[in-house]
PDB file of N, CA and C in Angstrom:
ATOM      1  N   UNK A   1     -37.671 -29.517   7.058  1.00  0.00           N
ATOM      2  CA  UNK A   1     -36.809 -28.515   6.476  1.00  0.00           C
ATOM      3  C   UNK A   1     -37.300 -28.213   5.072  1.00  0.00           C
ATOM      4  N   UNK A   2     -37.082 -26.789   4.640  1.00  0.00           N
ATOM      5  CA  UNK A   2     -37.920 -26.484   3.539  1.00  0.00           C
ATOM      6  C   UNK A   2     -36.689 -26.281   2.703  1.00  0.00           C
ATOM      7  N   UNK A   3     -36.696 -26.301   1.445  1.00  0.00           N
ATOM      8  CA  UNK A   3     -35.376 -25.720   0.325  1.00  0.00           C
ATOM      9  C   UNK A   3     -36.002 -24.883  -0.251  1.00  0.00           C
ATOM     10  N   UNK A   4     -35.214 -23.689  -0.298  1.00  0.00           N
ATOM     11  CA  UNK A   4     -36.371 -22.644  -0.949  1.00  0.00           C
ATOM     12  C   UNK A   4     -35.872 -22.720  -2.178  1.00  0.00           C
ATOM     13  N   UNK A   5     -36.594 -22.415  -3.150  1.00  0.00           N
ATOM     14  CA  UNK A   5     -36.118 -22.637  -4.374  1.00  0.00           C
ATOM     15  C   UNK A   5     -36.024 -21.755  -5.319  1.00  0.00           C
ATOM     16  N   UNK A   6     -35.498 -21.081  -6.377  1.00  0.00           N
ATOM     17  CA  UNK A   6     -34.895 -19.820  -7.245  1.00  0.00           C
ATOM     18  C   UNK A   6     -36.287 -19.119  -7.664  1.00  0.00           C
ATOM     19  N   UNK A   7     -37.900 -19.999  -7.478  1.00  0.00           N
ATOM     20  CA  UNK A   7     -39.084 -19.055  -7.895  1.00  0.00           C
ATOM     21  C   UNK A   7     -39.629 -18.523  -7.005  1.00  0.00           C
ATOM     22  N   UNK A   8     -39.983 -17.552  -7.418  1.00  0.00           N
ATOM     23  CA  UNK A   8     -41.336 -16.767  -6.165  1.00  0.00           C
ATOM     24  C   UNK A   8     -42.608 -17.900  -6.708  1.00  0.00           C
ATOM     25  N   UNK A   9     -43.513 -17.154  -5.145  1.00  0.00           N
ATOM     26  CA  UNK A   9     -45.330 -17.096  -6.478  1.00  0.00           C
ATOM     27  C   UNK A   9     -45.209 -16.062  -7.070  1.00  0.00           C
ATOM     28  N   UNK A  10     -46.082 -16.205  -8.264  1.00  0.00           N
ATOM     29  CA  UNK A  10     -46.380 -14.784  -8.841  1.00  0.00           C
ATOM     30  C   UNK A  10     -46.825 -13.695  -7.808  1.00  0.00           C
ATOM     31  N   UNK A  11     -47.267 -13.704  -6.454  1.00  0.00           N
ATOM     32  CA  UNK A  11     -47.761 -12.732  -5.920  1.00  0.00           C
ATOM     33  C   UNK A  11     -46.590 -12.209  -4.879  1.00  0.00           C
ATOM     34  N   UNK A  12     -45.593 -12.905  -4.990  1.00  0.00           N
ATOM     35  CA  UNK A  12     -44.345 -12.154  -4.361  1.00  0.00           C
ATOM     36  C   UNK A  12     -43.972 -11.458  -5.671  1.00  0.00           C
ATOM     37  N   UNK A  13     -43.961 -12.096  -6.632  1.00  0.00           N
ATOM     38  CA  UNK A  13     -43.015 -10.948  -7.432  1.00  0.00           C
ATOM     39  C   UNK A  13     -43.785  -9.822  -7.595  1.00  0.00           C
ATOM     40  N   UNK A  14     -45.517  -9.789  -7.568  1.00  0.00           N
ATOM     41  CA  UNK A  14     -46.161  -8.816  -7.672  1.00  0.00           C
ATOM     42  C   UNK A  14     -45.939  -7.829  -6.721  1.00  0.00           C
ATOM     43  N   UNK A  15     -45.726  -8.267  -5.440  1.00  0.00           N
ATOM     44  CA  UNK A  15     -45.219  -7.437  -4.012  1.00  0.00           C
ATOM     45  C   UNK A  15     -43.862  -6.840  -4.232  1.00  0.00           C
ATOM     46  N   UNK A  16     -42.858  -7.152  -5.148  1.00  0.00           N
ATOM     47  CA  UNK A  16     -41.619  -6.631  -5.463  1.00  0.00           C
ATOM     48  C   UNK A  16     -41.707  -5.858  -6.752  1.00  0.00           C
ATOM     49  N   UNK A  17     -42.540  -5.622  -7.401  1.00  0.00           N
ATOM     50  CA  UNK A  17     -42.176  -5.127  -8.401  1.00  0.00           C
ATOM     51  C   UNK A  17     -43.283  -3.675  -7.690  1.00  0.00           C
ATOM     52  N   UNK A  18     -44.556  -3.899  -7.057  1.00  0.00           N
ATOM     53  CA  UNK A  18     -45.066  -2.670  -6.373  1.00  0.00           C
ATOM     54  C   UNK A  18     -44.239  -1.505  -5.354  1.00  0.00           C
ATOM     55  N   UNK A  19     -43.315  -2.469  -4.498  1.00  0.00           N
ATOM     56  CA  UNK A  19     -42.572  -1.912  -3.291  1.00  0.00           C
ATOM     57  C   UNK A  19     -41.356  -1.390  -4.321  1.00  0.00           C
ATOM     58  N   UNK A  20     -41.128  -2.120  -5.469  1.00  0.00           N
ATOM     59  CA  UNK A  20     -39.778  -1.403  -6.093  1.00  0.00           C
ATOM     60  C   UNK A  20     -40.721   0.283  -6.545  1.00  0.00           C
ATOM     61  N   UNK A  21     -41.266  -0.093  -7.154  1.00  0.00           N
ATOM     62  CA  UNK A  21     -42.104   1.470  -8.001  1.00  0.00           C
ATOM     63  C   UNK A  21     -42.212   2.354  -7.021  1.00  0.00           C
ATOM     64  N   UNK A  22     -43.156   2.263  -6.039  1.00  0.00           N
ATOM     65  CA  UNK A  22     -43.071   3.070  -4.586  1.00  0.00           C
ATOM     66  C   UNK A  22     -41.827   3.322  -4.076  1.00  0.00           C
ATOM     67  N   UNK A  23     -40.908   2.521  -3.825  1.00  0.00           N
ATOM     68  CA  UNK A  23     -39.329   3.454  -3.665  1.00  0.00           C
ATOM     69  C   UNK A  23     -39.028   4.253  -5.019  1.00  0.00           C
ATOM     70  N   UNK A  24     -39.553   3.994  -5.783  1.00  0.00           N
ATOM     71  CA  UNK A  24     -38.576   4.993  -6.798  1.00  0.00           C
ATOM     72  C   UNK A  24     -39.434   6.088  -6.707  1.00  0.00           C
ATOM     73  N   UNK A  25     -40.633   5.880  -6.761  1.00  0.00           N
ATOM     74  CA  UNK A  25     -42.058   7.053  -7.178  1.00  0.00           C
ATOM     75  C   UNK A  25     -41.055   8.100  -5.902  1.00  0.00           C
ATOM     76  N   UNK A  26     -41.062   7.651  -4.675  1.00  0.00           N
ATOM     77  CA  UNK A  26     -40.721   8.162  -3.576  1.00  0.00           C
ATOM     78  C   UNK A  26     -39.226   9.121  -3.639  1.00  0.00           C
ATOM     79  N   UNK A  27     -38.308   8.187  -3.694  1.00  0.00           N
ATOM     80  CA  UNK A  27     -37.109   9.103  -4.491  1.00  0.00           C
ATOM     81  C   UNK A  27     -37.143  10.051  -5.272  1.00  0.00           C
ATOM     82  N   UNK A  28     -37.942   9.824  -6.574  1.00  0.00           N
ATOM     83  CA  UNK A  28     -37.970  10.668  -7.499  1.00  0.00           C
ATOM     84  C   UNK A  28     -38.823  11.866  -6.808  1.00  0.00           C
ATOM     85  N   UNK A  29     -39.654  11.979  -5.827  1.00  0.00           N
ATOM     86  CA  UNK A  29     -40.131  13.298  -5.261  1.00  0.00           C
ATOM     87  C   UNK A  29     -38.900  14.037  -4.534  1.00  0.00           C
ATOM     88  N   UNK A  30     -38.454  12.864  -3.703  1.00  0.00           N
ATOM     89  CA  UNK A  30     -37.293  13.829  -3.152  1.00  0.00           C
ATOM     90  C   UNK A  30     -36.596  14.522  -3.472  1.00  0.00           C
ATOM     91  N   UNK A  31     -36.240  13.835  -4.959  1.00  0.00           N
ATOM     92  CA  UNK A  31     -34.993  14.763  -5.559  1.00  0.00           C
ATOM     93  C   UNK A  31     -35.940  15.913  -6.284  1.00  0.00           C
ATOM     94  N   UNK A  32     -37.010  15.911  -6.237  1.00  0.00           N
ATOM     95  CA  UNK A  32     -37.787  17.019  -7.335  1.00  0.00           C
ATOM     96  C   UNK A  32     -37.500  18.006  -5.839  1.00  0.00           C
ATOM     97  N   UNK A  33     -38.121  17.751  -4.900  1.00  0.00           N
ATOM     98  CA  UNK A  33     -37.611  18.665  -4.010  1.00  0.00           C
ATOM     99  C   UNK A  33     -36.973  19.546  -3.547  1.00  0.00           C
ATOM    100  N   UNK A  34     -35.637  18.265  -3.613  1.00  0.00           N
ATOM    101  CA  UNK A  34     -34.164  19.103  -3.286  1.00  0.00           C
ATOM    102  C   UNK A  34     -34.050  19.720  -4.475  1.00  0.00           C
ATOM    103  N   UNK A  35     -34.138  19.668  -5.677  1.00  0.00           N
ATOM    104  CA  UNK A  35     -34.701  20.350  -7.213  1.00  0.00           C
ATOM    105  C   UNK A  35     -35.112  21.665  -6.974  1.00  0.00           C
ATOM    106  N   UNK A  36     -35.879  21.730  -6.375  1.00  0.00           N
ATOM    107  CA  UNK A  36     -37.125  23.045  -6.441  1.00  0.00           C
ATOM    108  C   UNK A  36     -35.984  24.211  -5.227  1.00  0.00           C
ATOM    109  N   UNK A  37     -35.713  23.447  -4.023  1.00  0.00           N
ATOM    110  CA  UNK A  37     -35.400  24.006  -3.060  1.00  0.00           C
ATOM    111  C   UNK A  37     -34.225  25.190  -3.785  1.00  0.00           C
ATOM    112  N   UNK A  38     -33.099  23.731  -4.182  1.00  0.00           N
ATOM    113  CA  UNK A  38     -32.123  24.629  -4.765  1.00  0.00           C
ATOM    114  C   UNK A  38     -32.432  25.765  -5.810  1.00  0.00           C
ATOM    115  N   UNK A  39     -33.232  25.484  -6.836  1.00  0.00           N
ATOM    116  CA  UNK A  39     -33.396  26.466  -7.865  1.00  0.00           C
ATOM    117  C   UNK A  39     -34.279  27.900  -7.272  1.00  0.00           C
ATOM    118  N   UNK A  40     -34.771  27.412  -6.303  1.00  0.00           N
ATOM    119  CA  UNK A  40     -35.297  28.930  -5.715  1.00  0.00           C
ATOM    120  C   UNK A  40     -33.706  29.583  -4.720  1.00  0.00           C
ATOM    121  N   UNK A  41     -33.247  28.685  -4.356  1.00  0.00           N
ATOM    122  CA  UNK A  41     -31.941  29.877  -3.684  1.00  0.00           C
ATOM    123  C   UNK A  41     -31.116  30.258  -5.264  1.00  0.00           C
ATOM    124  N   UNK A  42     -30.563  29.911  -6.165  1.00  0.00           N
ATOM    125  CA  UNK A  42     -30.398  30.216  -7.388  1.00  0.00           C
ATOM    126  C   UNK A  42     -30.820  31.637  -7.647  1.00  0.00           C
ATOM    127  N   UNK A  43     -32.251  31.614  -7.712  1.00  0.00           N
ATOM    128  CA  UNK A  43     -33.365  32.791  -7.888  1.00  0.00           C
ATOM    129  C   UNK A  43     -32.780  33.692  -7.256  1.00  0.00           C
ATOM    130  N   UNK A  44     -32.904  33.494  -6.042  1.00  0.00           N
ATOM    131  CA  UNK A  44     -32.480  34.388  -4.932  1.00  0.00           C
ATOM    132  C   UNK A  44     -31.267  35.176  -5.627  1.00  0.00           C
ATOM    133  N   UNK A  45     -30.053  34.343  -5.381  1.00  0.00           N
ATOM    134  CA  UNK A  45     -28.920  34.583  -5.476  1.00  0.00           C
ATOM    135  C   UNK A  45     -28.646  35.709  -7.029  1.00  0.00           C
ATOM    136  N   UNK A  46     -29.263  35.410  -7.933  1.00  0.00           N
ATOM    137  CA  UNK A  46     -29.505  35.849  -9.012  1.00  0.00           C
ATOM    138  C   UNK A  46     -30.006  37.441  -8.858  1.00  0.00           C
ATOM    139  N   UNK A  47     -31.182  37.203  -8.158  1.00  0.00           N
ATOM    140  CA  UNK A  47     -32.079  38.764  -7.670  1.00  0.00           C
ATOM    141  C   UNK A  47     -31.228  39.481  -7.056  1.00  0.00           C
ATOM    142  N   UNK A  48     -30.199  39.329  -6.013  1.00  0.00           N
ATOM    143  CA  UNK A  48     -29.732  39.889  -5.033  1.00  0.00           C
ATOM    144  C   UNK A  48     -28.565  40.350  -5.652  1.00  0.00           C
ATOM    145  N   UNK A  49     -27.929  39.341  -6.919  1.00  0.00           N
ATOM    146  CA  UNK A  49     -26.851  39.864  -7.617  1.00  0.00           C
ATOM    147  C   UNK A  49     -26.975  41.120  -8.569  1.00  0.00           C
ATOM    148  N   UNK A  50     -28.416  40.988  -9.260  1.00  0.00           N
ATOM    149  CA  UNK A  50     -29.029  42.080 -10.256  1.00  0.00           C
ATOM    150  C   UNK A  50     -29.052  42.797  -9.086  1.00  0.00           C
ATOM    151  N   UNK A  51     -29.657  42.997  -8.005  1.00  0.00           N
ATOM    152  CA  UNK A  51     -29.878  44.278  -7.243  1.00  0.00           C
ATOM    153  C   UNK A  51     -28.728  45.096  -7.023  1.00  0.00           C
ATOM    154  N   UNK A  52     -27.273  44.464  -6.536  1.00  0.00           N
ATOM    155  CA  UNK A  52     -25.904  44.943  -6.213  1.00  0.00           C
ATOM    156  C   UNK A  52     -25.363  45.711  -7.407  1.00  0.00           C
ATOM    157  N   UNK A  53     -25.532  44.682  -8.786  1.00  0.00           N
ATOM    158  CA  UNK A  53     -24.577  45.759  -9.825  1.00  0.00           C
ATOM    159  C   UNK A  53     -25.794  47.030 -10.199  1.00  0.00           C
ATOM    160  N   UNK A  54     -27.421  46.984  -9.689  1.00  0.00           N
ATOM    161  CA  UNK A  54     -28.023  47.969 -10.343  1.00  0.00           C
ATOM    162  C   UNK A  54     -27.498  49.265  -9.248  1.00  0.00           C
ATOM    163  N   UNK A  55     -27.882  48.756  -8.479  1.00  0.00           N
ATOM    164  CA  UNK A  55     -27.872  50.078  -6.901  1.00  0.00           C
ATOM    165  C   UNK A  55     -26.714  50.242  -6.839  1.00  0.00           C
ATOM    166  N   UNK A  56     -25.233  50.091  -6.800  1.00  0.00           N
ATOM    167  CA  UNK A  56     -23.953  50.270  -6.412  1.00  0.00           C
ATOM    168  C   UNK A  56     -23.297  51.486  -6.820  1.00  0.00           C
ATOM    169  N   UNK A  57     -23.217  52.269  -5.906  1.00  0.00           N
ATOM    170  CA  UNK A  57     -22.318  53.512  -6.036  1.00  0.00           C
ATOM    171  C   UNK A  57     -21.035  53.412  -4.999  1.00  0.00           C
ATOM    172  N   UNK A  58     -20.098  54.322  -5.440  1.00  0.00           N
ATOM    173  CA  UNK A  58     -18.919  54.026  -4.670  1.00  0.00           C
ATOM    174  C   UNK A  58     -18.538  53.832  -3.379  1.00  0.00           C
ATOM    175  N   UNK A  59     -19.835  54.684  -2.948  1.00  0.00           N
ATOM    176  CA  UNK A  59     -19.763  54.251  -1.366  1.00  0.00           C
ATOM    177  C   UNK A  59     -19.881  53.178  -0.628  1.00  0.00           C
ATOM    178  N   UNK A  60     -21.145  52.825  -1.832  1.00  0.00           N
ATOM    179  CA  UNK A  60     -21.588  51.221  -1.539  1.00  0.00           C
ATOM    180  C   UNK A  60     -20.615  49.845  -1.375  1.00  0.00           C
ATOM    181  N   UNK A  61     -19.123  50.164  -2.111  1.00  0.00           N
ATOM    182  CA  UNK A  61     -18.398  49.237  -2.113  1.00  0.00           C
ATOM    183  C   UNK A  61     -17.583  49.195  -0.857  1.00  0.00           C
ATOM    184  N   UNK A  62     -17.367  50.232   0.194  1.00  0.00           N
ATOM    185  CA  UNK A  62     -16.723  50.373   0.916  1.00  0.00           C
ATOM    186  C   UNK A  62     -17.088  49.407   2.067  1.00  0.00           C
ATOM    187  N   UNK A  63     -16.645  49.053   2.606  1.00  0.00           N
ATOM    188  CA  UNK A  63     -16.973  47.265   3.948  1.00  0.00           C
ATOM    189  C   UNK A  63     -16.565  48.729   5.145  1.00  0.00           C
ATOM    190  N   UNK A  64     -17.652  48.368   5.974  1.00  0.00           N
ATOM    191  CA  UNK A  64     -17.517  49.109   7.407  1.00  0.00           C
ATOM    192  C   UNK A  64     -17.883  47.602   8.639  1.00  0.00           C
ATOM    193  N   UNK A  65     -16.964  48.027   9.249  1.00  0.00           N
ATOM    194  CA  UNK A  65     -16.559  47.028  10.736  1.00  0.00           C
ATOM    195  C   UNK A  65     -18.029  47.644  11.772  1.00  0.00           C
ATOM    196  N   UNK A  66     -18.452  46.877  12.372  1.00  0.00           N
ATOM    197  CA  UNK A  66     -19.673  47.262  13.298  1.00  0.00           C
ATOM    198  C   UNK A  66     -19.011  46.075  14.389  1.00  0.00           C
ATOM    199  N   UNK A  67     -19.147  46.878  15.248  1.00  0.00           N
ATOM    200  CA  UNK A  67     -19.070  45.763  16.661  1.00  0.00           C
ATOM    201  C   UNK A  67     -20.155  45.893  17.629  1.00  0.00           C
ATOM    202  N   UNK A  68     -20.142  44.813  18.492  1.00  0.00           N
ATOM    203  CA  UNK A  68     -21.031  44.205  18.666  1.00  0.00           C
ATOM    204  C   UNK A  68     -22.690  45.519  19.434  1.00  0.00           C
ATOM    205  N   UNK A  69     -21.763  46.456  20.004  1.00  0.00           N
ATOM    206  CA  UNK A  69     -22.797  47.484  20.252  1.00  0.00           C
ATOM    207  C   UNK A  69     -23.608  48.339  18.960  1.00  0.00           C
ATOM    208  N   UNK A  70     -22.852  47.818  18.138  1.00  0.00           N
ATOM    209  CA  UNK A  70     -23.433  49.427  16.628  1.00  0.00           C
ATOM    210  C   UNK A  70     -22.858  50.002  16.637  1.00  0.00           C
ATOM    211  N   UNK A  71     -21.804  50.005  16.725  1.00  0.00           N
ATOM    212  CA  UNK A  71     -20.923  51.495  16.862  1.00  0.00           C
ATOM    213  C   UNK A  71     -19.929  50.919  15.298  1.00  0.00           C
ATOM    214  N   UNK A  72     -19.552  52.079  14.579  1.00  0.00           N
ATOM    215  CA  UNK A  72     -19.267  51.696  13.560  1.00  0.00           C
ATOM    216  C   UNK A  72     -17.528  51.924  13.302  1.00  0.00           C
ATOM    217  N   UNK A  73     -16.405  51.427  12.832  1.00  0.00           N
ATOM    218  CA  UNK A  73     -15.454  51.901  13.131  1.00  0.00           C
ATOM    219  C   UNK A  73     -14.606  51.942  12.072  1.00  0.00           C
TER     220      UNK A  73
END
């Protein structure tokens, strides 16, 4: 029977302090990701908003019902 005892070798802690950095290195891309993803719908949302108040004439505000053939009502 072995008692394990409160030390590593130095080459476990070297294996934990590598596998810790690589999860974070790793995380930290993800969130740059989900980062990037969101700030381009942002963009979007932004462009599409400048486009509505530039182009908008009164007609434009009016909501028309379309069902499912095109027919407009």
């Amino acid at each position: 029977m072995r008692i394990i005892s409160s030390t590593y070798d130095n080459r476990d802690d070297e294996l934990v302090v590598v596998v810790v950095k690589m999860v974070h290195e790793y995380y930290r891309m993800v969130v740059k990701e989900i980062e990037d993803v969101l700030l381009e719908e942002i963009e979007k949302f932004r462009w599409w908003f400048e486009q509505d108040i530039d182009g908008e004439n009164k007609d434009e505000n009016k909501l028309v019902m379309v069902n499912e053939e095109g027919w407009m009502s």
